[in-house]
N, C-alpha and C. Protein backbone atom coordinates (compact mmCIF):
# COMPACT_ATOMS: atom_id res chain seq x y z
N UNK A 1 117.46 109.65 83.74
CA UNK A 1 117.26 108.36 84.37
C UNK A 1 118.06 107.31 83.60
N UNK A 2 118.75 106.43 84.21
CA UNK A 2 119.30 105.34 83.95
C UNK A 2 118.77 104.58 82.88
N UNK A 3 119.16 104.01 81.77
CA UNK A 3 118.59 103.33 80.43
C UNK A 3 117.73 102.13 81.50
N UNK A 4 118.62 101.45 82.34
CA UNK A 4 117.88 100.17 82.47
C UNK A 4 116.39 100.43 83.78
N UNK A 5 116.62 101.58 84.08
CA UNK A 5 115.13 102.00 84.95
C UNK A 5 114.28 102.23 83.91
N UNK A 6 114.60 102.90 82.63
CA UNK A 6 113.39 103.08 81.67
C UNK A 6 113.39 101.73 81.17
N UNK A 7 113.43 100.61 81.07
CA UNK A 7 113.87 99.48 80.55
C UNK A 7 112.66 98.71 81.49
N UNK A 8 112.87 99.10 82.40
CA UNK A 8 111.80 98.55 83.72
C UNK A 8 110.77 99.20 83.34
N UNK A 9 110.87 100.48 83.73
CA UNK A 9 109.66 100.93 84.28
C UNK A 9 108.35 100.35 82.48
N UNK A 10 109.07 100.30 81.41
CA UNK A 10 108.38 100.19 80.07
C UNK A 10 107.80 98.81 80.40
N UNK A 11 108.41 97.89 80.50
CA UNK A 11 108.03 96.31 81.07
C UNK A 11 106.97 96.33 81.91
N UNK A 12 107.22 96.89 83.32
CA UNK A 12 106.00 97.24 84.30
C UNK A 12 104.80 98.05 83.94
N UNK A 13 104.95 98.44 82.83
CA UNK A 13 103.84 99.29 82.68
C UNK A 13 102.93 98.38 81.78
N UNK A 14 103.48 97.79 80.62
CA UNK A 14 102.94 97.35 79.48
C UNK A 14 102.00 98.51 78.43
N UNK A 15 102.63 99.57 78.44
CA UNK A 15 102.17 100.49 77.62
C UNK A 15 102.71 101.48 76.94
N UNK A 16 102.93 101.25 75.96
CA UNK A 16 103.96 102.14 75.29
C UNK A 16 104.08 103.85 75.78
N UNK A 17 102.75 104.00 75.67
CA UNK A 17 102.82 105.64 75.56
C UNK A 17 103.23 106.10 76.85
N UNK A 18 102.63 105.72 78.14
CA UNK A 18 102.93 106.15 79.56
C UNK A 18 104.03 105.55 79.71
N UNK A 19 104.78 104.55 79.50
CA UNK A 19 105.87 104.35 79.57
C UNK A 19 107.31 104.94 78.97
N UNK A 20 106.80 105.83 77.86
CA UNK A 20 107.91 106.38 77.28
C UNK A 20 107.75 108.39 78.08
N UNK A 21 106.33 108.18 78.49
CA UNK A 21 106.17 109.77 79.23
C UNK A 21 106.79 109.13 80.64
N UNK A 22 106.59 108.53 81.06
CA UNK A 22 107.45 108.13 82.46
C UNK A 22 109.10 108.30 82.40
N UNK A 23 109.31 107.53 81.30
CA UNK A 23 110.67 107.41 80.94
C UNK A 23 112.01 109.01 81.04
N UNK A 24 110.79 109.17 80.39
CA UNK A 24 111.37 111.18 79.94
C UNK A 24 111.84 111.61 81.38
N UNK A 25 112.54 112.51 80.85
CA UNK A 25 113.18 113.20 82.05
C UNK A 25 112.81 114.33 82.83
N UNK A 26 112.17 114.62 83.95
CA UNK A 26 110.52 114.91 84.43
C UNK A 26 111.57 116.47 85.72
N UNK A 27 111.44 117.77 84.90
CA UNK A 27 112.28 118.66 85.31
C UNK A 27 111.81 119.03 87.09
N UNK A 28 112.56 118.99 87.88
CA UNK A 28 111.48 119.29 89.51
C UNK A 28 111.34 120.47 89.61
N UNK A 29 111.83 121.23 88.66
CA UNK A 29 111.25 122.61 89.39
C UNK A 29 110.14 123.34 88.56
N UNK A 30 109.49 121.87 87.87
CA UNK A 30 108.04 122.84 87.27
C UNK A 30 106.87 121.99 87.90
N UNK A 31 105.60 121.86 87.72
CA UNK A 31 104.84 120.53 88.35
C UNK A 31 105.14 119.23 87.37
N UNK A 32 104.92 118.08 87.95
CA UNK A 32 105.15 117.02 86.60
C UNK A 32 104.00 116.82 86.23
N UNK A 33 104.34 115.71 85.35
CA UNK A 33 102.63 115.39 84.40
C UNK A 33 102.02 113.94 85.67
N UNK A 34 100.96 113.87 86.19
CA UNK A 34 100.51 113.05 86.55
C UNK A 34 100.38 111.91 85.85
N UNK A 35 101.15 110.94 85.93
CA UNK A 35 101.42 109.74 85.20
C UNK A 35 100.15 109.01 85.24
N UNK A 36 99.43 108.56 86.58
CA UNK A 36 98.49 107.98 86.90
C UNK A 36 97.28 108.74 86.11
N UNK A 37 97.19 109.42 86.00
CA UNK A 37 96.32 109.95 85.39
C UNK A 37 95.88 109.65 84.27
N UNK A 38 97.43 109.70 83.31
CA UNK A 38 97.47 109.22 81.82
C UNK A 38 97.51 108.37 81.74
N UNK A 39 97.81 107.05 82.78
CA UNK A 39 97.42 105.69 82.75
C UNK A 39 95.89 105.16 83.15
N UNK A 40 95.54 106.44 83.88
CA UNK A 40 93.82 105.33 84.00
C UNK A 40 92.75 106.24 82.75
N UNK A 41 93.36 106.64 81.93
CA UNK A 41 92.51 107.47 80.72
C UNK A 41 91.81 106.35 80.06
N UNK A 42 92.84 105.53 79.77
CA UNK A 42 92.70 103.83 79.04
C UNK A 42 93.30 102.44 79.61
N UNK A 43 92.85 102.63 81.28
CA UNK A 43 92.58 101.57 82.31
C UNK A 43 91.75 100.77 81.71
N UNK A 44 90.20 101.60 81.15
CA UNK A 44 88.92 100.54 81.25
C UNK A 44 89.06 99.71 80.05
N UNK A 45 90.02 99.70 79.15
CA UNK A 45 89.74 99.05 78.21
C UNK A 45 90.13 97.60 78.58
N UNK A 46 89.56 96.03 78.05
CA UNK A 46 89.98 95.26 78.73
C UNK A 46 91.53 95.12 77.50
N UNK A 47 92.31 94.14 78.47
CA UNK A 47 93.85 93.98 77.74
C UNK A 47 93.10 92.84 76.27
N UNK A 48 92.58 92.21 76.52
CA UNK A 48 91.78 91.01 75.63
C UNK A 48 90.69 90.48 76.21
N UNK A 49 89.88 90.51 75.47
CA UNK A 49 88.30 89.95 75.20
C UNK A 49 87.89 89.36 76.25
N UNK A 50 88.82 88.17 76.87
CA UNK A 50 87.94 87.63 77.76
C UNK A 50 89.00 87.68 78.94
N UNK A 51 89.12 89.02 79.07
CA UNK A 51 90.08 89.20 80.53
C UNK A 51 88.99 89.47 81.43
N UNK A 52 89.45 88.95 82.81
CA UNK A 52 88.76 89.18 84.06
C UNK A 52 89.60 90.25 84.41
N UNK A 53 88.75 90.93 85.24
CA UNK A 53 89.61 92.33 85.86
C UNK A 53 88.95 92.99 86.58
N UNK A 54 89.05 94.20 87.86
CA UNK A 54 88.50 94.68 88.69
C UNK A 54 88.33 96.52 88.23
N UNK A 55 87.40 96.63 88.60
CA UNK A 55 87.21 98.37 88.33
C UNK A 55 86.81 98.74 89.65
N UNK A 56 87.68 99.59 90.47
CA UNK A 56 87.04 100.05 91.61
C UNK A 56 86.95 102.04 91.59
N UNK A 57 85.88 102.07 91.76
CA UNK A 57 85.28 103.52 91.36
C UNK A 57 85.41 104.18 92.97
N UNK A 58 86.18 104.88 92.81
CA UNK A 58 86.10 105.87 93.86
C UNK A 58 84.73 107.02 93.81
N UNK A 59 84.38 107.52 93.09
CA UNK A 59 83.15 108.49 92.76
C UNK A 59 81.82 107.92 93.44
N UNK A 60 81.94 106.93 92.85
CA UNK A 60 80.61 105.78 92.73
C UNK A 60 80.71 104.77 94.20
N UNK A 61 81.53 104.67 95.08
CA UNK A 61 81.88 103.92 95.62
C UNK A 61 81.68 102.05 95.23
N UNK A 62 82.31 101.45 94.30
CA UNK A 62 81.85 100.45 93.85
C UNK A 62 83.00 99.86 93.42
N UNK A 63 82.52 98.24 93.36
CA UNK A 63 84.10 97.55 92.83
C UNK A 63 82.94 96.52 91.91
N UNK A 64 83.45 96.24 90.70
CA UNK A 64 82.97 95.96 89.50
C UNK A 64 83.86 94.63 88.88
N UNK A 65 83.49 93.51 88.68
CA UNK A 65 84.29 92.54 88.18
C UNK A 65 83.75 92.21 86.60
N UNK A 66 84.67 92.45 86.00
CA UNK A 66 84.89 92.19 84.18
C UNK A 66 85.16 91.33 83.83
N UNK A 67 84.50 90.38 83.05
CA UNK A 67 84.80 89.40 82.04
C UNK A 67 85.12 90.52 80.75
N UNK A 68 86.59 90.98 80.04
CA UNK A 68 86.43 91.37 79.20
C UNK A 68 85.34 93.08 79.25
N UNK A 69 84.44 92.73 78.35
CA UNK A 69 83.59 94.19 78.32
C UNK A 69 82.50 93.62 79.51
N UNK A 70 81.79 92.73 79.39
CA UNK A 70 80.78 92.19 79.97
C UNK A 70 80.95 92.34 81.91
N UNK A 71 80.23 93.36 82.46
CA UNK A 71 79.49 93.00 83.69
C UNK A 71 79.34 91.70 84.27
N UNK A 72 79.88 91.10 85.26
CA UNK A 72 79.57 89.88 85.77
C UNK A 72 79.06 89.82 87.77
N UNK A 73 80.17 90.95 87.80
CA UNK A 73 79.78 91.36 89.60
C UNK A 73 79.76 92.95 89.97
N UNK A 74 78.89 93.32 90.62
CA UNK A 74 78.76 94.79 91.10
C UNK A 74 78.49 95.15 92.63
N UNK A 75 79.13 95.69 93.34
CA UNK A 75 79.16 95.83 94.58
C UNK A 75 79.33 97.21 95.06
N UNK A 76 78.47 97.54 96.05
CA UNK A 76 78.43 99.28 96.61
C UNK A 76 77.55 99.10 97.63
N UNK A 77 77.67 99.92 98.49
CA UNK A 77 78.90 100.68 98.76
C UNK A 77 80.03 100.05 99.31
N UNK A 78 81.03 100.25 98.08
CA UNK A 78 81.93 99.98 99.74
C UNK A 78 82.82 100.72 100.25
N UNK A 79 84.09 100.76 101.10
CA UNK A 79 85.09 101.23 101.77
C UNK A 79 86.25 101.72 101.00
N UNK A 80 86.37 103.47 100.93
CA UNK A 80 88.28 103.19 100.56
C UNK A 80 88.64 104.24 102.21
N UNK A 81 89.72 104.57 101.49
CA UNK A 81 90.70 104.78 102.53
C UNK A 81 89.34 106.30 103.75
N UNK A 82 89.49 106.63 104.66
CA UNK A 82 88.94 107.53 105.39
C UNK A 82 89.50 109.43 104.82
N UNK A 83 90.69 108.72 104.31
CA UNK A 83 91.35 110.28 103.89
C UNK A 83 90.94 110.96 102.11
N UNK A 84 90.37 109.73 101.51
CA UNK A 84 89.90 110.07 100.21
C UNK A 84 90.82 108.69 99.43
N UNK A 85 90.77 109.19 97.93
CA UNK A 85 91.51 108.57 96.74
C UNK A 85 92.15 109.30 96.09
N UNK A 86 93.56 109.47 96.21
CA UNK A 86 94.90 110.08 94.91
C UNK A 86 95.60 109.37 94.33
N UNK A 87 96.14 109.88 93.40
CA UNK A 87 97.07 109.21 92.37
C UNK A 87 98.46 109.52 93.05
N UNK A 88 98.73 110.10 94.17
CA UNK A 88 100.24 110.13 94.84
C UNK A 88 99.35 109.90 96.72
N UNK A 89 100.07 108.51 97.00
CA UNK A 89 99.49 108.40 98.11
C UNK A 89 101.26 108.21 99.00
N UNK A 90 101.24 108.70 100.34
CA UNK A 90 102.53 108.56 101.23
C UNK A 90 102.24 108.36 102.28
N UNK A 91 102.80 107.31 102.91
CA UNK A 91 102.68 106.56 103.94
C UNK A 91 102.26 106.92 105.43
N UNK A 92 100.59 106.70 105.79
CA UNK A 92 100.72 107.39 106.98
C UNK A 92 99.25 108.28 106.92
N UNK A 93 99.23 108.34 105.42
CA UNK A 93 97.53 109.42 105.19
C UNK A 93 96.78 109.00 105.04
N UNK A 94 96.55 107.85 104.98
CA UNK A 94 95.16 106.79 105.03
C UNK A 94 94.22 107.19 103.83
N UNK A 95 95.09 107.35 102.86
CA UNK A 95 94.69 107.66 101.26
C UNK A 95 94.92 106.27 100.40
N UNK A 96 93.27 106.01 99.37
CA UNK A 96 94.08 105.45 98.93
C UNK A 96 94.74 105.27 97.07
N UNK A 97 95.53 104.77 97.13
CA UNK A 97 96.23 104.84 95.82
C UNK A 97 94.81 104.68 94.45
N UNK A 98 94.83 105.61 93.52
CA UNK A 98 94.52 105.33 92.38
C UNK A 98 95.77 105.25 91.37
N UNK A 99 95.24 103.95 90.75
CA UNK A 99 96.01 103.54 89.51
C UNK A 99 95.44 102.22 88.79
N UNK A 100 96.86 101.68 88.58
CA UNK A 100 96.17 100.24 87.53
C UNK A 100 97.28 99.58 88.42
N UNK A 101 96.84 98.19 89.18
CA UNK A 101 98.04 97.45 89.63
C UNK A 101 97.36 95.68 89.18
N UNK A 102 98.17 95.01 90.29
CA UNK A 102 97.96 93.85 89.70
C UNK A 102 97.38 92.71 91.35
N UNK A 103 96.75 91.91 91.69
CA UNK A 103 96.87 91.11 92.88
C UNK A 103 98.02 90.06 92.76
N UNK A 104 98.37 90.34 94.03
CA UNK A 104 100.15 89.76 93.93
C UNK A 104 99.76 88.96 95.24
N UNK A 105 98.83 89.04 96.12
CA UNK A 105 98.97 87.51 97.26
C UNK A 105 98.10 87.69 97.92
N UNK A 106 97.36 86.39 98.63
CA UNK A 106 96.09 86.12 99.12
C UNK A 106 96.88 85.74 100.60
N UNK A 107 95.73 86.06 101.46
CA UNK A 107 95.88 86.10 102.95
C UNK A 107 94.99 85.71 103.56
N UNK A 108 94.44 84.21 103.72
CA UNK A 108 93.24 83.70 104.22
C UNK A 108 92.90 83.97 105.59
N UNK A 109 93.61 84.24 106.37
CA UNK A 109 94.53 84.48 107.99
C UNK A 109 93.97 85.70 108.06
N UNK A 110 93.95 86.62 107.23
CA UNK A 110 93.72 88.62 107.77
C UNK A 110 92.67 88.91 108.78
N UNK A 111 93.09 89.78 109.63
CA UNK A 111 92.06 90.06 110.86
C UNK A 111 90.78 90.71 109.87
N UNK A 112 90.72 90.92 108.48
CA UNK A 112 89.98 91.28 107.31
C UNK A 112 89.08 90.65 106.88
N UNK A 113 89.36 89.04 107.60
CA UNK A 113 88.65 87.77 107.00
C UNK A 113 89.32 87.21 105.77
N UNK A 114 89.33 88.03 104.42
CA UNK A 114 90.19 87.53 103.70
C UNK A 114 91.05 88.59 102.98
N UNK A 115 92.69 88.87 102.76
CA UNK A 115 92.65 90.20 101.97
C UNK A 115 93.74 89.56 100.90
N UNK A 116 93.44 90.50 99.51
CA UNK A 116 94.08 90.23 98.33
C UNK A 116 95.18 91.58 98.13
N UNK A 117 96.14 91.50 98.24
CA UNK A 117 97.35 92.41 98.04
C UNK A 117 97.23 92.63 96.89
N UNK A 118 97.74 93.47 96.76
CA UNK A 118 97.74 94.78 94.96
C UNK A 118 99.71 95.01 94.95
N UNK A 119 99.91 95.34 93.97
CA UNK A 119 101.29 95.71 94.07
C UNK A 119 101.50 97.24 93.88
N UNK A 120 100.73 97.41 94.96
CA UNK A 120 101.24 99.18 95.23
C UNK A 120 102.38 99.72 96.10
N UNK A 121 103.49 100.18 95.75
CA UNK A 121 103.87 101.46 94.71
C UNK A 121 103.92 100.62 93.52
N UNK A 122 103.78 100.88 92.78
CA UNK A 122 103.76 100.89 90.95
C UNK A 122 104.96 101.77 90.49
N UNK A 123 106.32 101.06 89.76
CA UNK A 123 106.91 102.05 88.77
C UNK A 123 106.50 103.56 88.78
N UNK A 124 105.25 103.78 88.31
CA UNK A 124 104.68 104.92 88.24
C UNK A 124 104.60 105.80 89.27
N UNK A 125 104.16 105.17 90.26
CA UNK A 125 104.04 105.66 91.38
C UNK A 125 105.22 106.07 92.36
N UNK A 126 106.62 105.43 91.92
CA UNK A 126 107.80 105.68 92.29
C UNK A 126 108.25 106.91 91.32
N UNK A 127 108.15 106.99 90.22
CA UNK A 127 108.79 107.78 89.39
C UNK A 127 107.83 109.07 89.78
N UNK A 128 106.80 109.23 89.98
CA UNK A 128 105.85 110.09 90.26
C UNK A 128 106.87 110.79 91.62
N UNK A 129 106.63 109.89 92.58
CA UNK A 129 107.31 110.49 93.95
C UNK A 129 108.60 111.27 93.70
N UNK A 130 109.83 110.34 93.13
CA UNK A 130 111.16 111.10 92.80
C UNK A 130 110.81 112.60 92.57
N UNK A 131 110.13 112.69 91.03
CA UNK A 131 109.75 113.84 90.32
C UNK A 131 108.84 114.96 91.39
N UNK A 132 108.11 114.41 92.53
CA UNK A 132 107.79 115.83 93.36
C UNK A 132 108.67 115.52 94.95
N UNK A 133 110.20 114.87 94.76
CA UNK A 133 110.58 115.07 95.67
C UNK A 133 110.16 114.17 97.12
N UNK A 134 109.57 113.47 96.47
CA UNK A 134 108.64 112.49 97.86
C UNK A 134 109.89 111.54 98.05
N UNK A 135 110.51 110.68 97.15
CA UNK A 135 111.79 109.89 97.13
C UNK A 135 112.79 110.73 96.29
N UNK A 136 114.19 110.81 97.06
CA UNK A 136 115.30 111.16 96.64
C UNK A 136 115.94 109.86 95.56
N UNK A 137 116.75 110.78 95.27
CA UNK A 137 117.69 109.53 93.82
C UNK A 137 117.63 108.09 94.45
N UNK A 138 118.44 108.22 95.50
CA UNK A 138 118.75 106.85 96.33
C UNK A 138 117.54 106.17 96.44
N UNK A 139 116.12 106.88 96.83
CA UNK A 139 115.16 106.18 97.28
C UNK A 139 114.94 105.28 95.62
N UNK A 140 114.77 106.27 95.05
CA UNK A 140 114.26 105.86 93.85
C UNK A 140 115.24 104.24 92.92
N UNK A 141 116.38 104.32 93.28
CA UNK A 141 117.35 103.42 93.14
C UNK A 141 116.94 102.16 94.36
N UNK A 142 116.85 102.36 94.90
CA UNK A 142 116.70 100.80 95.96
C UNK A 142 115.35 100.60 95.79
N UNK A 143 113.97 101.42 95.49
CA UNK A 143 112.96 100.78 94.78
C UNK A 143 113.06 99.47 93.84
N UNK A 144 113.72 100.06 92.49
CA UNK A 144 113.75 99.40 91.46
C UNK A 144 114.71 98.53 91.90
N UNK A 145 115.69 98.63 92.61
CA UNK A 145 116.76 97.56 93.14
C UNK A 145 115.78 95.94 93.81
N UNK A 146 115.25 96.63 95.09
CA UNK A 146 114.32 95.55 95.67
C UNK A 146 113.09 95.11 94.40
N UNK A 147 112.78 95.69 93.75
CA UNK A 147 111.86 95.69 93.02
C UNK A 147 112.43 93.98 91.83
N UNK A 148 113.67 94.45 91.24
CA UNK A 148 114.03 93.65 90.61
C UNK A 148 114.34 91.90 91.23
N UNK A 149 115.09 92.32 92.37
CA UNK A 149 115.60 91.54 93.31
C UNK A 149 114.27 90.34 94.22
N UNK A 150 112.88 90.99 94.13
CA UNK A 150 111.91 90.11 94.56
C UNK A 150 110.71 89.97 93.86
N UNK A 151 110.80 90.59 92.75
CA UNK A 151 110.05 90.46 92.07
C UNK A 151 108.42 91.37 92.56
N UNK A 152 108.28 92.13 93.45
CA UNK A 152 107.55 92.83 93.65
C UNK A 152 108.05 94.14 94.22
N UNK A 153 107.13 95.69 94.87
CA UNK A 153 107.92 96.94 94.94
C UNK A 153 108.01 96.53 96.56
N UNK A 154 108.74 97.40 97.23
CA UNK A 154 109.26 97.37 98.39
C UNK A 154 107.81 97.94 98.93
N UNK A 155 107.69 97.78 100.30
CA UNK A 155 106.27 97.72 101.36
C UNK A 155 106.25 99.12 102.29
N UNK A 156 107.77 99.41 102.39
CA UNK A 156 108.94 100.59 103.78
C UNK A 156 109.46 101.79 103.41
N UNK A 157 108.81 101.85 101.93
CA UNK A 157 109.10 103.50 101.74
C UNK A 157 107.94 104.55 102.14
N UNK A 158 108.75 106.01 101.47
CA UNK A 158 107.90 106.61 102.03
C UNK A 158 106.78 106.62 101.53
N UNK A 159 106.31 106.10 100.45
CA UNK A 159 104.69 106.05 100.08
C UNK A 159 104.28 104.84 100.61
N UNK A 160 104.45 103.94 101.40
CA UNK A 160 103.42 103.38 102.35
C UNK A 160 103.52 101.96 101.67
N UNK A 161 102.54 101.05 101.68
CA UNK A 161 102.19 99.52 101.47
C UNK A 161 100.96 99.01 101.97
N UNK A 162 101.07 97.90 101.99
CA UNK A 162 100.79 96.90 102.54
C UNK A 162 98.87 97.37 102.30
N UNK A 163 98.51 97.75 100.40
CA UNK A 163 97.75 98.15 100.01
C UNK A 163 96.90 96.61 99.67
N UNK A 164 95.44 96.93 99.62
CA UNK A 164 94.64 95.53 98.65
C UNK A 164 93.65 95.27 98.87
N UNK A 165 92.80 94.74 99.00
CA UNK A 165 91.36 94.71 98.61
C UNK A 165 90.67 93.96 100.08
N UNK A 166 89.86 93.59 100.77
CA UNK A 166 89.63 92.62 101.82
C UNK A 166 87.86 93.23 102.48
N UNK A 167 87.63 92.44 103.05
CA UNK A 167 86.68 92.42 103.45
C UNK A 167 85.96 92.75 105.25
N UNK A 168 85.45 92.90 105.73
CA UNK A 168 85.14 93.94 106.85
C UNK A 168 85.62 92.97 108.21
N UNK A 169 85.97 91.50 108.24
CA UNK A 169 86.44 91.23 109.59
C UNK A 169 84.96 90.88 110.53
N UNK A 170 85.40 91.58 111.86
CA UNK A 170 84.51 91.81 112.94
C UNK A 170 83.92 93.53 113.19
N UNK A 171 84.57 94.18 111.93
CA UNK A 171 84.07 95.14 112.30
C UNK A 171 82.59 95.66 111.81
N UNK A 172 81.99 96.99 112.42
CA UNK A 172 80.79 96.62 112.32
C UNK A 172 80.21 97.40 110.73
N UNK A 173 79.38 96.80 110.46
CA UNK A 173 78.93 96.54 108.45
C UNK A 173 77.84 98.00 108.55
N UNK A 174 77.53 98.40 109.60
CA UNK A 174 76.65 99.75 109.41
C UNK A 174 77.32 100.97 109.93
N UNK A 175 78.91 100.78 110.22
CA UNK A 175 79.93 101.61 110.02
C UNK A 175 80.13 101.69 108.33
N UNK A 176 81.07 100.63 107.90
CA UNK A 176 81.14 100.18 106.56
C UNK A 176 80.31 100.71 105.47
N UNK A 177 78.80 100.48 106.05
CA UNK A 177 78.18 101.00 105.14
C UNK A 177 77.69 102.77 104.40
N UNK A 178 78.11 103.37 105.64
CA UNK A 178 77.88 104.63 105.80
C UNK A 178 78.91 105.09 105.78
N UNK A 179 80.30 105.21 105.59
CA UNK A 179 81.63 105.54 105.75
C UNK A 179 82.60 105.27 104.99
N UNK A 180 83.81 105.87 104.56
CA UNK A 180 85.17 105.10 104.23
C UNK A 180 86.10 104.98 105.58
N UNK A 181 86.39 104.03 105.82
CA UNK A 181 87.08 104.03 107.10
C UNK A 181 88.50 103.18 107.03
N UNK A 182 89.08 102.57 106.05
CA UNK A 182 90.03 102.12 105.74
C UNK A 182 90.99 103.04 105.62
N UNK A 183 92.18 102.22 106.12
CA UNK A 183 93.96 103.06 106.27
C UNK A 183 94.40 103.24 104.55
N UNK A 184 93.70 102.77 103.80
CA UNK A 184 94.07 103.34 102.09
C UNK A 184 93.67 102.17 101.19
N UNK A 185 93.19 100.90 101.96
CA UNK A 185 92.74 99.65 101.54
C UNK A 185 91.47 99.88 100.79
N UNK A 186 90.62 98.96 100.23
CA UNK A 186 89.35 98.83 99.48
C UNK A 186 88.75 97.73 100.64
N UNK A 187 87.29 97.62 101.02
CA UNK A 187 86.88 96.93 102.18
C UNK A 187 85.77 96.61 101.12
N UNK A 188 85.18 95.63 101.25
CA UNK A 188 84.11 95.21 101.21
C UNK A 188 83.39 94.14 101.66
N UNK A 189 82.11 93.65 101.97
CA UNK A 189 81.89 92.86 102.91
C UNK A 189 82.68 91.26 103.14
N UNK A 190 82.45 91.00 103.93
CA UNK A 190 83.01 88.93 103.70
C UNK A 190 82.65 88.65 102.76
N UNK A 191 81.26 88.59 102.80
CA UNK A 191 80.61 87.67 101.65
C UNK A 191 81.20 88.07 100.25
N UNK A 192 81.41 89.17 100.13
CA UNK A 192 81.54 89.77 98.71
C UNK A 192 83.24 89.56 98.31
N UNK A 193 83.99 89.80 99.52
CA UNK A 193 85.62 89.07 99.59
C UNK A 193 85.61 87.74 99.04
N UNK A 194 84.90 87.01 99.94
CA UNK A 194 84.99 85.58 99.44
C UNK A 194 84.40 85.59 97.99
N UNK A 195 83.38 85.61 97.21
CA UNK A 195 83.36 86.19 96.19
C UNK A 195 83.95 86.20 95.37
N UNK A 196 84.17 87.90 95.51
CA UNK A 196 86.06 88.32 94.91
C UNK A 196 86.69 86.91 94.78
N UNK A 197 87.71 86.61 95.81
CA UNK A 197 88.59 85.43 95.84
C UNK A 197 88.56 84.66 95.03
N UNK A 198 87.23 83.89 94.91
CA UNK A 198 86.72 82.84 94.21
C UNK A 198 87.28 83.29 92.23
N UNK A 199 87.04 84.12 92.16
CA UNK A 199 86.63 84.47 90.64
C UNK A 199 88.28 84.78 90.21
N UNK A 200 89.02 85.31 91.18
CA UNK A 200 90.69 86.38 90.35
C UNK A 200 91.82 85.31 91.25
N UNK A 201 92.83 85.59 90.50
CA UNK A 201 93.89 84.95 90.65
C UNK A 201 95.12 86.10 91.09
N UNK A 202 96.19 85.72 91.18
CA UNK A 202 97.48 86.09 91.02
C UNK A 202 97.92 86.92 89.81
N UNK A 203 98.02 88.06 89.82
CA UNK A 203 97.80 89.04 88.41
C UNK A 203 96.80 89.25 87.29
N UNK A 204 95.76 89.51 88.39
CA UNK A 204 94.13 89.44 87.82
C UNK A 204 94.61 91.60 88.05
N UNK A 205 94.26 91.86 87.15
CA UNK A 205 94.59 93.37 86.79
C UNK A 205 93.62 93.89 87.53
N UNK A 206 93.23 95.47 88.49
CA UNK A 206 92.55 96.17 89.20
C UNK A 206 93.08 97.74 88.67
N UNK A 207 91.68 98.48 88.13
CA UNK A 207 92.22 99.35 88.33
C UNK A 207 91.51 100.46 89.43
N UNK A 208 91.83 101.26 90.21
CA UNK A 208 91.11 102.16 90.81
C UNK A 208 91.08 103.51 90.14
N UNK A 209 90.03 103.86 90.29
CA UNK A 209 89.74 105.60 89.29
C UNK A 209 88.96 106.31 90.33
């Protein structure tokens, strides 16, 4: 890989160690190492003391808001995708992404009521794809290209987009409650969206496990 993609992908990550196993040169004809994996080992730790941040538990069905170590909001059940939760999600399986990303834009307008965008694909999640063949060289090159160029990952590849957190809309809450029925999104009620909203900002860290 190109010096200045490992140059990126180390920046985007903010972590030395998964960033230098990302970096490495990841052979395709054996399985690779699940990057995501080795990045949500030490997701839960907070970055500093009094960071706000999201924990959304796939197991548990629950999304959890952190001051730091401290408990402040807890919510369950709620919604992920209808197809389950992986650490390699592609566009179209109504899976949704586990990892560590960041909220990158609010959408007061969403037929959702309100939804908070995540910046999924993740570095990781691109370098992941290349390595089992999901994106070819090229793909993997106009990632980090658009990536650099707007300051967030592209929405139109083949692992999908238009990922993030939001709340149930008009649809009905004793579906919601009994179900995952989301295209790879996190749902949880209005009330609890608005909520959400209120408390995180613009690169308020989330991780899903």
């Amino acid at each position: 890989m190109p010096l200045n993609r490992r140059r990126f992908l180390a920046l985007a990550l903010g972590w030395p160690a998964v960033a230098s196993a990302a970096a490495s040169n990841v052979s395709l004809n054996t399985e690779p190492a699940d990057l995501v994996e080795t990045l949500l080992s030490r997701a839960h730790i907070p970055r500093y003391s009094s960071e706000l941040w999201l924990m959304i538990d796939d197991s548990q069905s629950t999304l959890s808001i952190y001051r730091g170590d401290t408990l402040i909001e807890h919510y369950g059940p709620i919604s992920l995708g209808r197809s389950g939760a992986k650490t390699q999600r592609v566009r179209g399986d109504n899976v949704t992404p586990l990892g560590e990303f960041r909220i990158n834009r609010f959408n007061y307008e969403s037929r959702w009521h309100i939804f908070l965008g995540i910046d999924y694909p993740t570095p990781i999640h691109a370098r992941m794809a290349l390595a089992r063949g999901i994106y070819s060289q090229d793909d993997y090159e106009a990632y980090f290209d658009y990536y650099r160029r707007y300051g967030h990952p592209p929405q139109d590849t083949a692992l999908g987009g238009a990922i993030g957190i939001h709340g149930i809309g008009s649809a009905d809450p004793d579906i919601h409650g009994r179900y995952h029925w989301t295209q790879g999104c996190v749902a949880v009620t209005n009330e609890q969206i608005e909520r959400v909203a209120e408390l995180v900002d613009v690169g308020t860290r989330v991780v899903i496990r």
